[in-house]
Protein backbone atom coordinates (compact mmCIF):
# COMPACT_ATOMS: atom_id res chain seq x y z
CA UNK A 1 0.00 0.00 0.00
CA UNK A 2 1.04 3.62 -0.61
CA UNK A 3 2.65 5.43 2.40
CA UNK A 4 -0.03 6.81 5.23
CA UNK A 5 -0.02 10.29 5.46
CA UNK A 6 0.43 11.98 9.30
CA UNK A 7 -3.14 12.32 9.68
CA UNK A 8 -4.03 8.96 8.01
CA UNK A 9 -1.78 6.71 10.61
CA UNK A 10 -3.24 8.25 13.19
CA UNK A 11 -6.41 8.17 13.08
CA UNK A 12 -5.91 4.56 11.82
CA UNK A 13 -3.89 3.84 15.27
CA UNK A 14 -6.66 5.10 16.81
CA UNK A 15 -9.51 2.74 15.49
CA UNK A 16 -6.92 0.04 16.29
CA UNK A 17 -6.43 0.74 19.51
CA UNK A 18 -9.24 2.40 21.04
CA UNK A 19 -11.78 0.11 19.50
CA UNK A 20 -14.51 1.21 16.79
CA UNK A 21 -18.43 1.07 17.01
CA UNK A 22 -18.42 -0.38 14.05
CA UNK A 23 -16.49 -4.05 13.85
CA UNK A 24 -16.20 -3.81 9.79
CA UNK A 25 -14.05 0.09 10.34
CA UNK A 26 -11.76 -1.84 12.88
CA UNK A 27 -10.96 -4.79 10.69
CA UNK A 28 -10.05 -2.73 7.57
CA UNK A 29 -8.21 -0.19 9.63
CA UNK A 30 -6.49 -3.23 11.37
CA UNK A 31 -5.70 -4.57 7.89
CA UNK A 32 -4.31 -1.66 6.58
CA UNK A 33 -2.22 -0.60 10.02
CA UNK A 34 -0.44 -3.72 9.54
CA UNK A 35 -0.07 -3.48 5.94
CA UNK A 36 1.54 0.02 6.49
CA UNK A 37 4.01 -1.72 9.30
CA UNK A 38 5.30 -3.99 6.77
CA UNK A 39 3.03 -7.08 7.01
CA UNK A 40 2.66 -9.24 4.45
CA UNK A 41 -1.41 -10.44 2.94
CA UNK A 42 -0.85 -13.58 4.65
CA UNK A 43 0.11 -12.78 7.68
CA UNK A 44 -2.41 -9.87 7.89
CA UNK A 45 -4.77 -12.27 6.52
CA UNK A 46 -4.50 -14.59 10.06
CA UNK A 47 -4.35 -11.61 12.31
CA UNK A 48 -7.60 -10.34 11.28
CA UNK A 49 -9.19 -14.06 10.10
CA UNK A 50 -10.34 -13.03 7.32
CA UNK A 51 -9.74 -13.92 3.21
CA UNK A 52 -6.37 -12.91 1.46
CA UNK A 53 -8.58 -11.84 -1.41
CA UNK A 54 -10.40 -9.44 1.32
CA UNK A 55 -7.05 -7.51 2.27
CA UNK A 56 -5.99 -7.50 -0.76
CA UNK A 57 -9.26 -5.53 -1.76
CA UNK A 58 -9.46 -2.90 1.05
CA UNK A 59 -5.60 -2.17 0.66
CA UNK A 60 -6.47 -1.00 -3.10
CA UNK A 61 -9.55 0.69 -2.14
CA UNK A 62 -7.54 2.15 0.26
CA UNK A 63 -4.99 3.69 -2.24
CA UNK A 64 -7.56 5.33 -4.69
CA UNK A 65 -9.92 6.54 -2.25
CA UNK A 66 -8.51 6.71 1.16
CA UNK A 67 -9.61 6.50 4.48
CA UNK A 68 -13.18 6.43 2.93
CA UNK A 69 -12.17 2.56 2.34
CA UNK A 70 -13.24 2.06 5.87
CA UNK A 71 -16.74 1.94 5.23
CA UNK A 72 -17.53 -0.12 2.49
CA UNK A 73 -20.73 1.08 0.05
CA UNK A 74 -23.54 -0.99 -0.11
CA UNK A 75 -26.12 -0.48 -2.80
CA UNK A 76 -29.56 -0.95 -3.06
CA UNK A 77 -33.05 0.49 -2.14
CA UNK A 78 -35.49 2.50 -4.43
CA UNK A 79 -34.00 5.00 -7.11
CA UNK A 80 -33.09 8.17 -5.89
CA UNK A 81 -35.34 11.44 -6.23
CA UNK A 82 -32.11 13.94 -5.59
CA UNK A 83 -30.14 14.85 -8.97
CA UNK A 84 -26.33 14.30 -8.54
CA UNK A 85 -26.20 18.29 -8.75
CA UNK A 86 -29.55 18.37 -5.63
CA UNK A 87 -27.12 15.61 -3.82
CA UNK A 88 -23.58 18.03 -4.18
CA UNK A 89 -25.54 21.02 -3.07
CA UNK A 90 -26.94 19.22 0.20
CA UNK A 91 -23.43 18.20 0.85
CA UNK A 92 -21.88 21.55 0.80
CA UNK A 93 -24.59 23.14 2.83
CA UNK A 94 -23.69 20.41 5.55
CA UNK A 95 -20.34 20.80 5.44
CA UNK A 96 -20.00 24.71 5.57
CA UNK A 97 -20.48 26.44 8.90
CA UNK A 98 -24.33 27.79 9.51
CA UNK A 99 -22.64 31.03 10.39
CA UNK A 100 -21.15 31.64 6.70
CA UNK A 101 -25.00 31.30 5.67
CA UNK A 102 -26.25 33.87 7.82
CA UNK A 103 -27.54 31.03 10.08
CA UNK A 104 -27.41 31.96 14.28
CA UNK A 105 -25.57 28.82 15.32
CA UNK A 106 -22.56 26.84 15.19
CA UNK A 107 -23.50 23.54 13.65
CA UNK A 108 -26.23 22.08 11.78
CA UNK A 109 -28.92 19.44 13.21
CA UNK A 110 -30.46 17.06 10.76
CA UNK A 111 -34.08 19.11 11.58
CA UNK A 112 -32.39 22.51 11.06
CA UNK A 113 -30.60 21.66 7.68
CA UNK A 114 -33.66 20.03 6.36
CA UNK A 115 -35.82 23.32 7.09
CA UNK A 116 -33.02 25.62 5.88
CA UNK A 117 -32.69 23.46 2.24
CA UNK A 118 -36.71 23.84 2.06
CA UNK A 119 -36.19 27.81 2.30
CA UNK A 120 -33.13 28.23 0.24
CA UNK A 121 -33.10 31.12 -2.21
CA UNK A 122 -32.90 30.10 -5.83
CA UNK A 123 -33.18 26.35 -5.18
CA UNK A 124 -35.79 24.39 -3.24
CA UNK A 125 -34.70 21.02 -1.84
CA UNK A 126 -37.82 18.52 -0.37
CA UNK A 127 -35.92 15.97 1.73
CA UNK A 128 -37.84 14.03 4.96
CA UNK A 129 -34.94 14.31 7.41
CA UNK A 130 -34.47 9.69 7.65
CA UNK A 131 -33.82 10.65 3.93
CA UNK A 132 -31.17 13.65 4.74
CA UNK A 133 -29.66 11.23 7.06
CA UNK A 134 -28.93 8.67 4.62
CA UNK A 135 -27.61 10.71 1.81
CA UNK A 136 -25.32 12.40 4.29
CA UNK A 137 -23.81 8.59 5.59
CA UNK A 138 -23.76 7.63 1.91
CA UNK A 139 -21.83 10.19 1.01
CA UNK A 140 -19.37 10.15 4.03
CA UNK A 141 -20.54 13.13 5.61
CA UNK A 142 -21.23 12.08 9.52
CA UNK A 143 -21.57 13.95 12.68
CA UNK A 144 -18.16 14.22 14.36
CA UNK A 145 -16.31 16.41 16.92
CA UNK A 146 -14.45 18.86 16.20
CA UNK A 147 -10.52 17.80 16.40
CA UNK A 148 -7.34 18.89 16.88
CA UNK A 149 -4.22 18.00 14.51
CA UNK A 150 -0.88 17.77 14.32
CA UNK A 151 1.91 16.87 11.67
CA UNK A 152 4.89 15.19 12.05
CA UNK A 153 7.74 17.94 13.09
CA UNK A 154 10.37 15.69 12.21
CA UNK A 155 13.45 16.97 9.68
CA UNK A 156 14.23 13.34 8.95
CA UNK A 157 10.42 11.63 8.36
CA UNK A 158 11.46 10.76 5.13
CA UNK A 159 14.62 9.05 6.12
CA UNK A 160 13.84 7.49 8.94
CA UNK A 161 10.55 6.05 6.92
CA UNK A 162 13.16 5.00 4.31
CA UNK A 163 15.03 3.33 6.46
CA UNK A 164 12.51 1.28 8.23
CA UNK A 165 10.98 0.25 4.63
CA UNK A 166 14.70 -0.68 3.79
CA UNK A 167 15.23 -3.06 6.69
CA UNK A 168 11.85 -5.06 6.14
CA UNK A 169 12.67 -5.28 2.72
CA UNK A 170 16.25 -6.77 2.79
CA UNK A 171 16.48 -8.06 6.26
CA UNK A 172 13.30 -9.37 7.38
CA UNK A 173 14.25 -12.35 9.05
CA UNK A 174 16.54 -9.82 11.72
CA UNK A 175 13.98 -7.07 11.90
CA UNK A 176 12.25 -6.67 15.62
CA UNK A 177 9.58 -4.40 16.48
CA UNK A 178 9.31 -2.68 20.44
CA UNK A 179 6.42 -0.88 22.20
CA UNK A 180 4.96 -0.55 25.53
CA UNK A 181 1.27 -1.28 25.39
CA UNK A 182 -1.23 0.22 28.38
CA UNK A 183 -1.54 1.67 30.88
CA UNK A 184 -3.25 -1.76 32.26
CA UNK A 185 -5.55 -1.39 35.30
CA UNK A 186 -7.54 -3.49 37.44
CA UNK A 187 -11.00 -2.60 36.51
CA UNK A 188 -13.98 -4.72 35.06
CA UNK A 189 -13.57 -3.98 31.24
CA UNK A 190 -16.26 -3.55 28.86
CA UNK A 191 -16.77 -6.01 26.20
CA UNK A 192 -18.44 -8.53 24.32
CA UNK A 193 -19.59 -12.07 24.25
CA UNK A 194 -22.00 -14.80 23.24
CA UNK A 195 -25.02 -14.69 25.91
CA UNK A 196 -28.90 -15.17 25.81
CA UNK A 197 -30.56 -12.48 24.08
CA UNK A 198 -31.99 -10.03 26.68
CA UNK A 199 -29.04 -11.09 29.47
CA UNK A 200 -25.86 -9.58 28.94
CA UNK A 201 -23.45 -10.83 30.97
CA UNK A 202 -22.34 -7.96 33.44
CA UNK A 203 -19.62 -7.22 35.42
CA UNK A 204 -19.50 -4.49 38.93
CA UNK A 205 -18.43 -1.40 38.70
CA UNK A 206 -15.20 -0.35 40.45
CA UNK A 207 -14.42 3.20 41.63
CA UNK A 208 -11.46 2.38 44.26
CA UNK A 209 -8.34 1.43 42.11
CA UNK A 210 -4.91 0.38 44.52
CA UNK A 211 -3.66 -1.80 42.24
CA UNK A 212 -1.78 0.60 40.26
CA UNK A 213 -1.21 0.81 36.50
CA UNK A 214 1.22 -1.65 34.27
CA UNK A 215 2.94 -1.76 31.07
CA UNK A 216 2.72 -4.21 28.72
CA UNK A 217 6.23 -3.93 27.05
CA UNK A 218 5.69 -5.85 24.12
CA UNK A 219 8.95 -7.32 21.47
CA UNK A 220 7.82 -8.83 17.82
CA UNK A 221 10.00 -10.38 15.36
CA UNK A 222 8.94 -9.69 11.80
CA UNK A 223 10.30 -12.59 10.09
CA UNK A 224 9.25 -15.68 12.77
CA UNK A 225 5.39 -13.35 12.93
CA UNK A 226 5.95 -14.23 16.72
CA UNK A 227 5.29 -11.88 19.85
CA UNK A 228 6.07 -11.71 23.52
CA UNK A 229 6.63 -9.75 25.99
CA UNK A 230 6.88 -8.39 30.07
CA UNK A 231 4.62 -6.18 32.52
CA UNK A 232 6.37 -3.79 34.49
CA UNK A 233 5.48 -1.38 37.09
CA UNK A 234 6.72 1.79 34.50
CA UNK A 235 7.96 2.83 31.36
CA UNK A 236 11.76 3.25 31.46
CA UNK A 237 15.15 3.10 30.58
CA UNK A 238 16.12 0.06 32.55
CA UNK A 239 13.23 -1.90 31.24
CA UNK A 240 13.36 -0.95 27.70
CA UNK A 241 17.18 -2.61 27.92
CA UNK A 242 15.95 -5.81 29.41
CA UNK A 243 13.56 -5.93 26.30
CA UNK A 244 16.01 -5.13 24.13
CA UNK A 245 18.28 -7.36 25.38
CA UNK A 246 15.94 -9.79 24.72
CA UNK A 247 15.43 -9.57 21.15
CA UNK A 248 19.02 -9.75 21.20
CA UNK A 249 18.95 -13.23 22.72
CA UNK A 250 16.11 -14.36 20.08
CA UNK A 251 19.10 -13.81 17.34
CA UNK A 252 22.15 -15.99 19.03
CA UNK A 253 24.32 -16.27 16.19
CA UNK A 254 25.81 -12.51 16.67
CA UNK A 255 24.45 -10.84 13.44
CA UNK A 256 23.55 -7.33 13.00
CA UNK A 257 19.39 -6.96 13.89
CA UNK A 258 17.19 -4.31 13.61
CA UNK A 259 14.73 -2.70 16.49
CA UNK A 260 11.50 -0.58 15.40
CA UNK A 261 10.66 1.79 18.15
CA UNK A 262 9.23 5.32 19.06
CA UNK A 263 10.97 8.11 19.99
CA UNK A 264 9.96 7.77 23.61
CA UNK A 265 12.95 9.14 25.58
CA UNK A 266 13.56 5.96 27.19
CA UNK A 267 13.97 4.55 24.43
CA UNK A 268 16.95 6.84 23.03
CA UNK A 269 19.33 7.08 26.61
CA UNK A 270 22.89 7.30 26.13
CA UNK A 271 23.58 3.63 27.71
CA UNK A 272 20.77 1.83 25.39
CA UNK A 273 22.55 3.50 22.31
CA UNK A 274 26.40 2.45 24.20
CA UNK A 275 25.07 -0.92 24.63
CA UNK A 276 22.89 -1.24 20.89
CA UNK A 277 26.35 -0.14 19.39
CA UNK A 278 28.07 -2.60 21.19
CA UNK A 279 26.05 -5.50 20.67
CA UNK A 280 25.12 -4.85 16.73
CA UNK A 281 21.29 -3.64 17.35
CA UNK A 282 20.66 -0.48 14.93
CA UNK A 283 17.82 0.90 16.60
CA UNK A 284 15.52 2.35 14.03
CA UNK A 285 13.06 4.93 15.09
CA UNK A 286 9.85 6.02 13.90
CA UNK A 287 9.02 9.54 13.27
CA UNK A 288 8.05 11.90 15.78
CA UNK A 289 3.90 11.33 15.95
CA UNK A 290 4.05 8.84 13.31
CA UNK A 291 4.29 5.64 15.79
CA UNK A 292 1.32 3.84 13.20
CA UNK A 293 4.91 3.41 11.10
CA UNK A 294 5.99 0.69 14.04
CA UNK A 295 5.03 -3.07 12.64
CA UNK A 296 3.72 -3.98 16.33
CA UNK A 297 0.77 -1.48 16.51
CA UNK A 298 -1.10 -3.45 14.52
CA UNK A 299 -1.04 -6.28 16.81
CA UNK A 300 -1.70 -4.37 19.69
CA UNK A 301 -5.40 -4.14 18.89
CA UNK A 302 -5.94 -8.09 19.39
CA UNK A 303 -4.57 -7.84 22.13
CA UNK A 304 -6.57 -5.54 23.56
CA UNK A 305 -9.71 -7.20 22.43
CA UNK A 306 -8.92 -10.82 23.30
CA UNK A 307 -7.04 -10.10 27.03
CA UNK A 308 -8.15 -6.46 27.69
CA UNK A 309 -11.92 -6.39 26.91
CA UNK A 310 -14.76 -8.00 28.69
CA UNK A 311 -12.14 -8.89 30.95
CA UNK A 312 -12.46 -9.00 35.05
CA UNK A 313 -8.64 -9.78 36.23
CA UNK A 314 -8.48 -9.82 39.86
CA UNK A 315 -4.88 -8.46 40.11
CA UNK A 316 -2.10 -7.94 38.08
CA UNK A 317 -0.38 -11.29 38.49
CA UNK A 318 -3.98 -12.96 36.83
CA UNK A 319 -3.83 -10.19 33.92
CA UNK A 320 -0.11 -10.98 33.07
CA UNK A 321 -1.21 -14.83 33.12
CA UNK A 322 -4.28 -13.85 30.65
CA UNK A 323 -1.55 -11.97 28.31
CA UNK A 324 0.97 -14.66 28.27
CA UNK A 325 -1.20 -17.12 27.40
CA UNK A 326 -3.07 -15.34 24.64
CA UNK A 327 0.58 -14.87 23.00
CA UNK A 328 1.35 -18.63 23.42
CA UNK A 329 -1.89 -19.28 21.54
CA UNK A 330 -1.15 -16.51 19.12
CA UNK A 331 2.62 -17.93 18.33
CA UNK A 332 1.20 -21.76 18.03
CA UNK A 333 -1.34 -20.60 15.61
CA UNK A 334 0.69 -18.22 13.25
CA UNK A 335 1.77 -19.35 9.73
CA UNK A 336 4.81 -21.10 9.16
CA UNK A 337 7.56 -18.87 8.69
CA UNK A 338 9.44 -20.31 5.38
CA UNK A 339 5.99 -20.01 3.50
CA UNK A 340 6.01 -16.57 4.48
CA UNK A 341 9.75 -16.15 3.39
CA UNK A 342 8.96 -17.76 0.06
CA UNK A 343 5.91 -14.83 -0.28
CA UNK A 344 7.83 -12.32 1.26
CA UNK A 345 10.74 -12.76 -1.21
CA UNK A 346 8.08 -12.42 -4.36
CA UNK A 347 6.36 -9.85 -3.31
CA UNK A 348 9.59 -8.03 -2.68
CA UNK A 349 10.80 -8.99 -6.35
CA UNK A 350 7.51 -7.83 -7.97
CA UNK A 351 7.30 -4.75 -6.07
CA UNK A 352 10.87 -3.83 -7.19
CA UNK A 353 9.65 -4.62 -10.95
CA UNK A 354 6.58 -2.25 -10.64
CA UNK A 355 9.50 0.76 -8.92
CA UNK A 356 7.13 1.19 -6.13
CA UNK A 357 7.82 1.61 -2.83
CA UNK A 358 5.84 1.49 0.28
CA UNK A 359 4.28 4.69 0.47
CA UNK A 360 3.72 4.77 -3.32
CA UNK A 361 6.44 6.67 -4.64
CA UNK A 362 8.30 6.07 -7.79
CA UNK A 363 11.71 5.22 -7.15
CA UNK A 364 14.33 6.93 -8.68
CA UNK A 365 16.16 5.37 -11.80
CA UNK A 366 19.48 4.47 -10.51
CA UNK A 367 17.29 2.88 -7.42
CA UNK A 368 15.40 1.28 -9.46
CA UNK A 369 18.44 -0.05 -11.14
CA UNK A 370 19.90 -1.29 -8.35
CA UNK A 371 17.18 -3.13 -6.97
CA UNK A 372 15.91 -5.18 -10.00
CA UNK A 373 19.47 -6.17 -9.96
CA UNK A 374 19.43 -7.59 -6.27
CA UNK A 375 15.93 -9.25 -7.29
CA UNK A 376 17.60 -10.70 -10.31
């Protein structure tokens, strides 16, 4: 897929990980989370159990039309009554402020746009307001809050994006991913479950918390598709080695590997980079508020939903059980690695063919040179 834009990876992290109303928005914004982390259709296929064909399809929908790909477009019903020029005007009058029209409020209500199109000067529009509603979902306009934004500061996006891209293209098998996942507290979680219609199964409500918070600090190697990981009490510098140190130990034989990670500051200390340098670990960092670029995100949101929600842990020491046995299930059950080598190494020699890269730019010609040679 083509590369995610700032806002585009975060708003897709945030689907992922805070959950979605909708289960069909969280599966496609799963799929395409981990297809933007370097995943292959396969393995993204598993994670979100669903038809190779199927990811395939919402990662090109995805590249012509965006984050509307989220919501796929269902047809049917009676013919519409609305010209395409009737439909365009409704949509701008939604989307403009009701202050630029000489309207006394801030935003529009389905009742108060459906009376202003009736009284429109020049142009009368009829519409019931179920019928307003529905041209307004099928055309993507929905009622949202208003957000903030932010772009990624960072002189070296580009590079550092390159150089992640590089690593899971020519070094898969040695490429690791690193993030802490939480905070985790002790509190009856929300979820959902099979149960008799009418009797949802329930869980109390908690207002004292003394447990305290923990973080999930989570390692995943790209080329095995395996994850595990350690709670601990706090993010920090000391802990961050340890997990470092144990990706380190999952490659034995001494050669060079490859950490994803944020630019959390204890991630970047001057004894983790003494000790990376030391021990042949070239940490590669995302850029600054473009964490979605991490491979591990992606699998953050099972985790969540299969461990976190509808979930009733009476203390830490039962939650970290629940989490390390979700990930032995989840390593017993993934896809054996040399079949994902064998795809891997295609996909990687087509791609070079076509001179795309992974966020859709044309390589340049010597590039391109270069790597049709190394697929050759």
């Amino acid at each position: 897929m083509r590369r995610l834009t700032d806002q585009e990876g975060q708003k897709l992290q945030q689907i992922v990980r805070r959950g979605s109303t909708s289960s069909v928005r969280y599966r496609r914004a799963m799929m395409l989370l981990a297809s933007a982390g370097g995943n292959r259709v396969p393995v993204i296929a598993q994670l979100v159990q669903a038809d190779e064909d199927t990811v395939r399809d919402v990662i090109h929908r995805f590249n012509e039309i965006g984050l509307a790909a989220l919501d796929p477009r269902w047809a049917g019903g009676r013919p519409r009554l609305l010209s395409p020029d009737d439909e365009d005007f409704v949509v701008a009058t939604a989307t403009t402020r009701p202050t630029k029209l000489g309207q006394p409020f801030t935003r529009w209500s389905i009742r108060k746009l459906a009376a202003y199109l009736r009284k429109v000067h020049g142009r009368v529009i009829r519409i019931g307001r179920e019928a307003l509603r529905s041209l307004l979902a099928r055309r993507g306009i929905t009622f949202q809050r208003t957000k903030t934004w932010k772009e990624s500061p960072d002189p070296d996006r580009d590079a550092k994006l390159d150089r992640i891209e590089e690593v899971l293209e020519r070094f898969p098998d040695r490429v690791f991913a690193f993030d802490e996942f939480g905070p985790l507290g002790i509190r009856p979680t929300a979820g959902s479950c099979w149960a008799e219609q009418g009797c949802p199964e329930r869980h109390p409500a908690t207002y004292h918390r003394t447990h305290g918070v923990r973080y999930f600090h989570g390692c995943y190697s790209i080329g095995d598709d395996t994850m595990w990981g350690v709670n601990r009490r706090k993010k920090g510098a000391a802990n961050t080695l340890a997990a470092l140190r144990s990706i380190r130990t999952a490659r034995p034989d001494g050669a060079p590997i490859y950490v994803i990670l944020d630019n959390l500051s204890a991630h970047k200390g001057e004894t983790i980079r003494r000790w990376a340098k030391k021990n042949r670990v070239e940490l590669c960092f995302t850029p600054t508020y473009a964490s979605w670029a991490n491979p591990i995100e992606a699998h953050f949101g099972p985790l969540r939903q299969f461990t976190v929600a509808n979930s009733n842990h009476r203390n830490h020491t039962v939650q970290t059980r629940a989490l390390h046995a979700y990930l032995r299930w989840r390593n017993q059950n993934a896809r054996h690695p040399d079949v994902l080598a064998a795809q891997r190494r295609e996909r990687a020699r087509i791609r070079s063919e076509k001179g795309i890269r992974w966020g859709g730019r044309p390589l340049p010609a010597e590039e391109l040179q270069v790597l049709k040679a190394k697929a050759a």
